[in-house]
Protein backbone atom coordinates (compact mmCIF):
# COMPACT_ATOMS: atom_id res chain seq x y z
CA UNK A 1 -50.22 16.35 177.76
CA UNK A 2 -48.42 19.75 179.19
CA UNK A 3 -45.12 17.93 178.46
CA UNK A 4 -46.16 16.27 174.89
CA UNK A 5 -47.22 19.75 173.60
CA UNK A 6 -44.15 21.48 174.95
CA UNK A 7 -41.56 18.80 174.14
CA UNK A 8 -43.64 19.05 170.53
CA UNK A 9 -43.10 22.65 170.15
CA UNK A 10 -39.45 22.47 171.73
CA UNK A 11 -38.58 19.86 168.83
CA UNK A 12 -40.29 22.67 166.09
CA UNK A 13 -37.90 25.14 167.35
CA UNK A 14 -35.31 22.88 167.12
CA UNK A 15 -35.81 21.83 163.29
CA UNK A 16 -36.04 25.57 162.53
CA UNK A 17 -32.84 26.50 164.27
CA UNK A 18 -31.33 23.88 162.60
CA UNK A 19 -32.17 24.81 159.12
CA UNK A 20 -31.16 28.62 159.51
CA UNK A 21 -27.80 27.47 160.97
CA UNK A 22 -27.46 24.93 157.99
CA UNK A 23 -28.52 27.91 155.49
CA UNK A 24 -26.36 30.32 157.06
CA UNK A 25 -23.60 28.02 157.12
CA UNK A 26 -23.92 27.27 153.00
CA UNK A 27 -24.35 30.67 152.24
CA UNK A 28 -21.28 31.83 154.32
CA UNK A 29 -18.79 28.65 152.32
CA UNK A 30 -20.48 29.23 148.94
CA UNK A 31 -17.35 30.27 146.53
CA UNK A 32 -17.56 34.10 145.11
CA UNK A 33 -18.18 34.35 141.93
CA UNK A 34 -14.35 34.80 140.02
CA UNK A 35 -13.31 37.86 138.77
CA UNK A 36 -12.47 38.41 134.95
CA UNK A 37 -10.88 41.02 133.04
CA UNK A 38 -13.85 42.38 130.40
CA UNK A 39 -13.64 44.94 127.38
CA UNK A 40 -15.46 45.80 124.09
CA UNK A 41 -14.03 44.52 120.93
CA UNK A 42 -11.48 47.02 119.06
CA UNK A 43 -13.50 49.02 116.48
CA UNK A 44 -10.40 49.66 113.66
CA UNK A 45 -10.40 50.05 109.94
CA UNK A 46 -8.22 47.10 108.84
CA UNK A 47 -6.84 45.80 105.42
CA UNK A 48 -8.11 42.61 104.76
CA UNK A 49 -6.14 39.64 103.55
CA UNK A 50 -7.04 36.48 101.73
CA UNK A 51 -4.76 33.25 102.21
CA UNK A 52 -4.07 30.24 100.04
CA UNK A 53 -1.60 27.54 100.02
CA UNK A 54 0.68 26.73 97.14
CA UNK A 55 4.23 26.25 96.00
CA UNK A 56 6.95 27.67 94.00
CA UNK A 57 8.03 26.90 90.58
CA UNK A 58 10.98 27.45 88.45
CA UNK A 59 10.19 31.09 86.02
CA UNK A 60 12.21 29.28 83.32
CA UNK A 61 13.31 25.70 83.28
CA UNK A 62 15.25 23.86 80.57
CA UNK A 63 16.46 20.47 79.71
CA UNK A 64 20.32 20.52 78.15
CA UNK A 65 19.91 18.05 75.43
CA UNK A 66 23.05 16.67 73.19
CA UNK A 67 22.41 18.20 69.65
CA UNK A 68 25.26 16.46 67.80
CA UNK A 69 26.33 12.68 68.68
CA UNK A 70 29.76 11.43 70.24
CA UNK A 71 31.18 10.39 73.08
CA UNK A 72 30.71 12.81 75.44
CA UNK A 73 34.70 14.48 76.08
CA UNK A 74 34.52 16.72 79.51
CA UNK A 75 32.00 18.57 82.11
CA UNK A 76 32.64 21.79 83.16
CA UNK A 77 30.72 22.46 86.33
CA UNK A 78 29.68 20.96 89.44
CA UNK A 79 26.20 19.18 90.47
CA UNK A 80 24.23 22.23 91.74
CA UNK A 81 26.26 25.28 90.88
CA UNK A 82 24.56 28.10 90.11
CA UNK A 83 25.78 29.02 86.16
CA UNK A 84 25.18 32.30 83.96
CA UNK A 85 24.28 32.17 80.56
CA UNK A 86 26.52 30.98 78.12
CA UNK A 87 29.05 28.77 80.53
CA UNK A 88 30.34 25.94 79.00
CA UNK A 89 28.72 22.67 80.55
CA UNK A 90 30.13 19.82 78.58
CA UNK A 91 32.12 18.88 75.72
CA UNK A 92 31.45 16.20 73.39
CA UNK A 93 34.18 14.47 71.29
CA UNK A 94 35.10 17.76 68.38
CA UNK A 95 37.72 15.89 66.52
CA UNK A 96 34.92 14.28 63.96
CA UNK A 97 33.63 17.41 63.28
CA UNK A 98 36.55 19.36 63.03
CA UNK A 99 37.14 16.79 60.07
CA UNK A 100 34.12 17.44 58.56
CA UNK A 101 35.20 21.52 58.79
CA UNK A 102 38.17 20.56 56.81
CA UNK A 103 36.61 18.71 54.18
CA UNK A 104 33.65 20.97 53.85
CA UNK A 105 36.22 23.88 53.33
CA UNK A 106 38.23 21.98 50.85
CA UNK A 107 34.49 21.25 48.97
CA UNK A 108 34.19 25.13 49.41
CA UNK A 109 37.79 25.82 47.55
CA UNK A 110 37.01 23.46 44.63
CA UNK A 111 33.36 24.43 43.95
CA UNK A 112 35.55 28.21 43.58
CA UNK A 113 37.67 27.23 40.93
CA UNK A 114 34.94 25.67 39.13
CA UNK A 115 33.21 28.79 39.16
CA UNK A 116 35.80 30.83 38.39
CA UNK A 117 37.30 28.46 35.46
CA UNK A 118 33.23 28.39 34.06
CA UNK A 119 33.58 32.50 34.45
CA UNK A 120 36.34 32.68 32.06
CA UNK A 121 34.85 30.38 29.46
CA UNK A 122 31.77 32.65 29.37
CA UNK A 123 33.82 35.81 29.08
CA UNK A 124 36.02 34.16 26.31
CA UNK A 125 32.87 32.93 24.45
CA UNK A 126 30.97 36.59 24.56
CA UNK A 127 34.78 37.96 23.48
CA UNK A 128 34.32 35.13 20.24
CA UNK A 129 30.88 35.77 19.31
CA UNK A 130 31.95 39.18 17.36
CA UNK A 131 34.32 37.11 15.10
CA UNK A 132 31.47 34.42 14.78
CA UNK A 133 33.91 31.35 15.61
CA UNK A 134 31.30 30.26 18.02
CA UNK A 135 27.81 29.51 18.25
CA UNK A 136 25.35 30.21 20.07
CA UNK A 137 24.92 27.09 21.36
CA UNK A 138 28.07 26.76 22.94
CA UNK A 139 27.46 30.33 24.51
CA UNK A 140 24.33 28.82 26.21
CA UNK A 141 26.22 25.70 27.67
CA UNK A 142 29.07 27.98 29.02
CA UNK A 143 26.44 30.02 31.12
CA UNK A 144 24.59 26.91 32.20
CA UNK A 145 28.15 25.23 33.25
CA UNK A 146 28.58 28.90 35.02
CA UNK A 147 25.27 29.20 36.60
CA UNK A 148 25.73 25.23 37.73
CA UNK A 149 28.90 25.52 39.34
CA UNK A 150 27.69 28.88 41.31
CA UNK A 151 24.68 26.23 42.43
CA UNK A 152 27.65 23.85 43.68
CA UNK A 153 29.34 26.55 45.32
CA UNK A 154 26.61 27.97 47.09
CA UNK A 155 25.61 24.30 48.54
CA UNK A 156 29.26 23.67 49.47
CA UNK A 157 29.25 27.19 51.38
CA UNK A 158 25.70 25.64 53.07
CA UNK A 159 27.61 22.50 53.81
CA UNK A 160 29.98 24.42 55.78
CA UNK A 161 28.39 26.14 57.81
CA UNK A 162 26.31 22.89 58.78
CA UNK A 163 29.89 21.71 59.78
CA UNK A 164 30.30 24.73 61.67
CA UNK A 165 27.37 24.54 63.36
CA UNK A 166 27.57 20.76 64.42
CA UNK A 167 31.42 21.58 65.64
CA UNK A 168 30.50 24.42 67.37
CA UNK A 169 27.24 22.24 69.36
CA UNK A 170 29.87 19.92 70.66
CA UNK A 171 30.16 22.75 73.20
CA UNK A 172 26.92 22.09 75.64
CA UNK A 173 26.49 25.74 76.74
CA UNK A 174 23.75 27.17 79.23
CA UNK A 175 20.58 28.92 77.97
CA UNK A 176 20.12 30.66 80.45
CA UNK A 177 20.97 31.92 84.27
CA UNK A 178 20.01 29.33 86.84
CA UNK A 179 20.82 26.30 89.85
CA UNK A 180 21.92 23.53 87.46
CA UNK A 181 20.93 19.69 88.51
CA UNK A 182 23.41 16.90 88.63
CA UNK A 183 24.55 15.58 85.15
CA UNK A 184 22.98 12.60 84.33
CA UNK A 185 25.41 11.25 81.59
CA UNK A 186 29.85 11.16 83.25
CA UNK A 187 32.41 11.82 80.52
CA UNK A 188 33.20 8.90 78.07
CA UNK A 189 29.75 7.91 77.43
CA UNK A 190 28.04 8.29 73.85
CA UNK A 191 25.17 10.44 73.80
CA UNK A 192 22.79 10.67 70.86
CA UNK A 193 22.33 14.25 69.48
CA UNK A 194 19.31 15.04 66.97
CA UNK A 195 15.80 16.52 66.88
CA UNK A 196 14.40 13.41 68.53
CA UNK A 197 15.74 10.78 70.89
CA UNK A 198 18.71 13.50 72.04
CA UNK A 199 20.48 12.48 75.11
CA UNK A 200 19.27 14.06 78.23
CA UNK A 201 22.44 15.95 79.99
CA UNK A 202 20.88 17.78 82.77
CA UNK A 203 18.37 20.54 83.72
CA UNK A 204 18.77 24.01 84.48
CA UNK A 205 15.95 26.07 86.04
CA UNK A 206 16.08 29.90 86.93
CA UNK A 207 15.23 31.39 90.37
CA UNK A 208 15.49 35.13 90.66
CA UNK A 209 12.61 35.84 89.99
CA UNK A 210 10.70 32.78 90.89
CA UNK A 211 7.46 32.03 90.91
CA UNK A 212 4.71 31.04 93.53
CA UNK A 213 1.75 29.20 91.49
CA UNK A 214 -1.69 28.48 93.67
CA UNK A 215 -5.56 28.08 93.28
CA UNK A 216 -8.72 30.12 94.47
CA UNK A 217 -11.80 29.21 94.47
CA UNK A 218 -14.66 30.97 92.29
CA UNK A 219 -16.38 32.84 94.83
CA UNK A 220 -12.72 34.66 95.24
CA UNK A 221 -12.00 35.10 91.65
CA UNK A 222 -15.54 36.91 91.05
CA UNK A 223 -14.65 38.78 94.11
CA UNK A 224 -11.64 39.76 92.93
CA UNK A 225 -12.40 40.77 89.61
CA UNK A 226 -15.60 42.64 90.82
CA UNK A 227 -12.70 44.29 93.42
CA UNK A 228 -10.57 45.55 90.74
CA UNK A 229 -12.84 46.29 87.91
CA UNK A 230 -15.14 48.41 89.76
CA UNK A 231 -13.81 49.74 93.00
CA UNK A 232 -10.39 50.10 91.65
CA UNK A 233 -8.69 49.52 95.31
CA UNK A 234 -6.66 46.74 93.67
CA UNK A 235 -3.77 48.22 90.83
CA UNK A 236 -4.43 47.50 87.58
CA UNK A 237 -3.61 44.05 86.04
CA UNK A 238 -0.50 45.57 84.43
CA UNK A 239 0.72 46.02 87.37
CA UNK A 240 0.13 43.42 89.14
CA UNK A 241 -1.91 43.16 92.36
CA UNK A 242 0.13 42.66 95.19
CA UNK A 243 0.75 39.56 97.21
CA UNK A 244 3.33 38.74 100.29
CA UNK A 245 4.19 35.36 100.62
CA UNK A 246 5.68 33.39 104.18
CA UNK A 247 7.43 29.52 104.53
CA UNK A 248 6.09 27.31 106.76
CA UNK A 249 8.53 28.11 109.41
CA UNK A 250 8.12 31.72 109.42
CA UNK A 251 5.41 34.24 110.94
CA UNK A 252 5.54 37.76 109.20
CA UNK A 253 4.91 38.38 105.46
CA UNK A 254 8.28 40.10 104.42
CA UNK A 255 8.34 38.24 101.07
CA UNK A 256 6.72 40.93 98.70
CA UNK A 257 5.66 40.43 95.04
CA UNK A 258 2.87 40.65 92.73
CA UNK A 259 0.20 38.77 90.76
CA UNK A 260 1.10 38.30 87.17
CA UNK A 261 -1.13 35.96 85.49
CA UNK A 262 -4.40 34.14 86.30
CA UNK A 263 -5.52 31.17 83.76
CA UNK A 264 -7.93 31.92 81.64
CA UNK A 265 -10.72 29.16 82.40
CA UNK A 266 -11.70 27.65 85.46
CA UNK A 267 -11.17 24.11 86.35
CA UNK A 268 -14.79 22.88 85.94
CA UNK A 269 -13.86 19.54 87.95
CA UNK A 270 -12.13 21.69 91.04
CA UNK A 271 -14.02 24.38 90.84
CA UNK A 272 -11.00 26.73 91.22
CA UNK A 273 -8.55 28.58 88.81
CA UNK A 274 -5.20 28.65 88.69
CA UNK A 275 -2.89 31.87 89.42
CA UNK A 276 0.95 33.00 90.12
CA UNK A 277 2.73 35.58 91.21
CA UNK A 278 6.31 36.47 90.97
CA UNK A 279 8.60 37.23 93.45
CA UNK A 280 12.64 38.53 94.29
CA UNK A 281 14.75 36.17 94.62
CA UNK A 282 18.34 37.41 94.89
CA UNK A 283 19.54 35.37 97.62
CA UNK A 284 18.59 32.29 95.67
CA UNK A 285 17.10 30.78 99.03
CA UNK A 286 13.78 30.12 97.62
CA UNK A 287 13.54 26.82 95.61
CA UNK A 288 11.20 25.48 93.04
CA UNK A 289 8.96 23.01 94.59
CA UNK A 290 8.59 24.70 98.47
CA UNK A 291 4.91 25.25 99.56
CA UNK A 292 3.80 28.29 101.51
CA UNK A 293 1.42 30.60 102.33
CA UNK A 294 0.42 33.56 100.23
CA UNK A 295 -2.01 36.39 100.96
CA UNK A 296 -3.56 39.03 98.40
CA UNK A 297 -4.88 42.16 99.33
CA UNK A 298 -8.74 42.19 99.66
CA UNK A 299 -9.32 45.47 100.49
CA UNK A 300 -9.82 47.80 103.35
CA UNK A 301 -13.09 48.08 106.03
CA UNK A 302 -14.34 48.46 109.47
CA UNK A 303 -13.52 45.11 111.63
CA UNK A 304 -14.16 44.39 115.39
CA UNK A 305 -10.39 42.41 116.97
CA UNK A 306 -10.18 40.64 119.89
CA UNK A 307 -6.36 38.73 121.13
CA UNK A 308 -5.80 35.70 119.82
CA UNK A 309 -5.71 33.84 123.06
CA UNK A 310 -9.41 34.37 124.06
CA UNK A 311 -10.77 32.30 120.99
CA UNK A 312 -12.19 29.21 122.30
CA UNK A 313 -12.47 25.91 120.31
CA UNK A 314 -15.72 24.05 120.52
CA UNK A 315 -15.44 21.17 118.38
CA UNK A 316 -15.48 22.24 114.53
CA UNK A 317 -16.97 26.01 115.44
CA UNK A 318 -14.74 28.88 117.29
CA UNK A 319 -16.50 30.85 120.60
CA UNK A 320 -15.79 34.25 122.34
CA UNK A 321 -16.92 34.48 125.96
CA UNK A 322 -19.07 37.68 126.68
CA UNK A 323 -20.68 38.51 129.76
CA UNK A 324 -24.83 38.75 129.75
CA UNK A 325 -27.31 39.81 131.80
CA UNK A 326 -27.07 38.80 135.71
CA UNK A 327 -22.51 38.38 135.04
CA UNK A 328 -23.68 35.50 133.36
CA UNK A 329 -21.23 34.02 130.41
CA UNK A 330 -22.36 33.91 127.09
CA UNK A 331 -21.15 32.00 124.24
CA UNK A 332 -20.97 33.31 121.02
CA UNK A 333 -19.89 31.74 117.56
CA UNK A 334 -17.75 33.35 115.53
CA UNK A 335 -16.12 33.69 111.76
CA UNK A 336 -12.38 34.72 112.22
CA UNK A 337 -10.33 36.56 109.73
CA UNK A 338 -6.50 37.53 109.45
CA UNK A 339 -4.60 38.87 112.29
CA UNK A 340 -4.23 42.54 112.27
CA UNK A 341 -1.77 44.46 114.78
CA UNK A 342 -1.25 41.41 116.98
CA UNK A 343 -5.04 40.73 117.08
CA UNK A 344 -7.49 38.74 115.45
CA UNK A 345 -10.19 39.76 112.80
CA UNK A 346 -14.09 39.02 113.88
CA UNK A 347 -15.71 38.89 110.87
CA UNK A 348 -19.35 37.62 112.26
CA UNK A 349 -20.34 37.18 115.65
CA UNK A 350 -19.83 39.79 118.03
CA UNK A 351 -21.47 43.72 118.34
CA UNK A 352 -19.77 46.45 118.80
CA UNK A 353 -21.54 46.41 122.43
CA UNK A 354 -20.23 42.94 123.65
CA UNK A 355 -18.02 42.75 126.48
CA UNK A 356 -15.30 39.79 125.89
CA UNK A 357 -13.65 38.14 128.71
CA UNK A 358 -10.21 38.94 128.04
CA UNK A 359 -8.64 37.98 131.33
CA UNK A 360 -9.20 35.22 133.79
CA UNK A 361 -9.90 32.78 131.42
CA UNK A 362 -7.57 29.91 133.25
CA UNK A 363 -10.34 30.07 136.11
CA UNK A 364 -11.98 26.29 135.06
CA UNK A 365 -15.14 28.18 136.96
CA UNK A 366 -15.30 30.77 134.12
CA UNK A 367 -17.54 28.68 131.55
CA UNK A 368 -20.49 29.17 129.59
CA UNK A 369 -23.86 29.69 131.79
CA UNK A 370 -21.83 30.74 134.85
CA UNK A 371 -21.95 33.51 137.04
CA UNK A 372 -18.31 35.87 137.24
CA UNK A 373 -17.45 39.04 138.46
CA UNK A 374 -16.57 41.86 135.56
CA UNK A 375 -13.48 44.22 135.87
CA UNK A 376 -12.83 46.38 132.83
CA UNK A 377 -10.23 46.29 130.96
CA UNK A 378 -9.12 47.37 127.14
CA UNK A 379 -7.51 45.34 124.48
CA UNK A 380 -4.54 47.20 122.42
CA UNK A 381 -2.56 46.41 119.46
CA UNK A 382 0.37 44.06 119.80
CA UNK A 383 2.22 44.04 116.71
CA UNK A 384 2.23 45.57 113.30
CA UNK A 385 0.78 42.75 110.83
């Protein structure tokens, strides 16, 4: 029994040994909890941006039509030349209408002498009418032959200029300043000239200035006008409010210009209406068709920024990591905005108050729920946008 009770209460001691030893052991290999780098958001006044995506379009374009007929003579640039207004582009065929100059002319000299021959008959008539050796009968058909052959005249000088006109329209000059396309009719081909039906030559479209046409939605366009009509921080629609525009391939806004018309209806099926702005061009690089982005001032106001690289995706939503009671990490939501000085805009989410993990993040134990060890640390401005 002695031996029972005593190998009984040796084999208690035992389990209880073994359990502090076991305890002591997972307490002394348990990992520490990681450090992270931890700061309040940066409280700065910021001026906010709104984005859209659209493209750029010609400011003037025109289609160089044949006005008179004939085979079509010369060209007189290349496919994609940049031309100023009033270059010659093509020639058509002049001899026909140098003919019909000439003849016109000739129409012109004989509807003079008819005038002047019907002149003298009226002045001999009035000079017979004292002797009465004339009636006046014959007076009256004098001035009507008179008064027809200036009517003759006068439609033979309207003839002539037509002629002029048509001669001088077999030179195919630019409207305007612009990138010319390719010609789309080579020399010795008859084009068709006329009101309708005219031959297509080419197209010319101008590009300094050029514009950048995209849509907003409603809820922006009522902000906008409310924006400019009564806190005046926008200039006046004279003006023009201003806008920077960036390519696809670049990252800061140095393309400056300014809003200079917005539709005047919404699209009821879109919901959105349609505006442009105008922008430099002197280098000719941007071209008619090119998408990018454009931003529009939106005013100025207080904004909390955290860096860039501590916004966590989480499926469809975006996350910032803050630390909670106990170290633990908390995940919170947020609504971003523009970046601003290198940093990006909370717009909901976080408190002035929260402390964002802005370091340590690589650490696969820093997730949501877990326990970490704050260090302080401060987030600054990177850049200047």
């Amino acid at each position: 029994m002695t031996y029972r009770r005593a190998t009984g209460f040796g084999l208690v001691i035992t389990s209880a040994a073994l359990t502090f030893v076991a305890a002591a052991a997972l307490a002394q290999g348990a990992p520490p909890a990681p450090p992270v780098q931890v700061s309040a958001p940066l409280a700065k006044r910021v001026t906010n941006w709104d984005e859209y995506t659209g493209r750029f379009e010609a400011s003037e374009q025109v289609e160089i039509r044949a006005r008179v007929s004939g085979f079509l003579d010369s060209l007189h640039f290349r496919d994609g030349d940049l031309v100023k207004k009033g270059d010659l582009l093509f020639t058509i065929d002049p001899r026909p209408y140098r003919l019909s100059v000439d003849v016109s002319r000739a129409d012109v000299a004989r509807a003079k002498a008819q005038v002047e021959l019907a002149q003298n008959e009226v002045e001999r008539a009035e000079g017979l009418t004292q002797n009465r050796t004339i009636t006046a009968r014959d007076i009256d058909q004098r001035r009507a032959n008179l008064n027809s052959a200036i009517g003759t005249l006068q439609g033979a000088e309207a003839n002539l200029k037509t002629a002029e006109l048509n001669l001088e329209w077999t030179q195919v000059r630019a409207p305007l300043a612009g990138r010319i396309s390719n010609r789309r009719v080579d020399p010795g081909n008859l084009v068709a000239g006329g009101q309708s039906g005219a031959t297509l030559l080419t197209t010319i479209v101008a590009v300094d200035p050029i514009n950048f046409v995209f849509d907003a939605s409603e809820a922006d366009y009522l902000r906008y006008s409310r924006l400019t009509k009564d806190l005046r921080k926008v200039t006046s629609r004279e003006e023009g409010s201003p806008a920077e525009v960036r390519l696809a391939d670049e990252r800061e806004w140095k393309r400056r210009g300014k809003i200079d018309f917005v539709d005047n209806a919404l699209n009821a099926r879109s919901g959105t209406i349609r505006g442009r702005a105008v922008f430099e061009n002197k280098d000719q690089f941007l071209t008619p068709g090119t998408f990018g982005r454009l931003r529009l001032f939106a005013g100025e106001a207080d904004a909390l920024l955290v860096p860039d690289t501590v916004i966590v995706s989480d499926q469809a939503s975006k996350i910032v990591l803050t630390i909670g009671p106990e170290n633990k990490v908390v995940p919170k939501p947020v609504v971003l905005g523009q970046i601003s000085g290198g940093l990006r805009v909370i717009r909901e989410g976080l408190a002035p108050t929260d402390q964002v993990i802005i370091g340590g993040l690589a650490n696969p134990m820093v997730r949501p729920g877990g326990t970490v060890t704050p260090q302080p640390g401060e987030i600054k401005p990177t850049g200047t946008n």
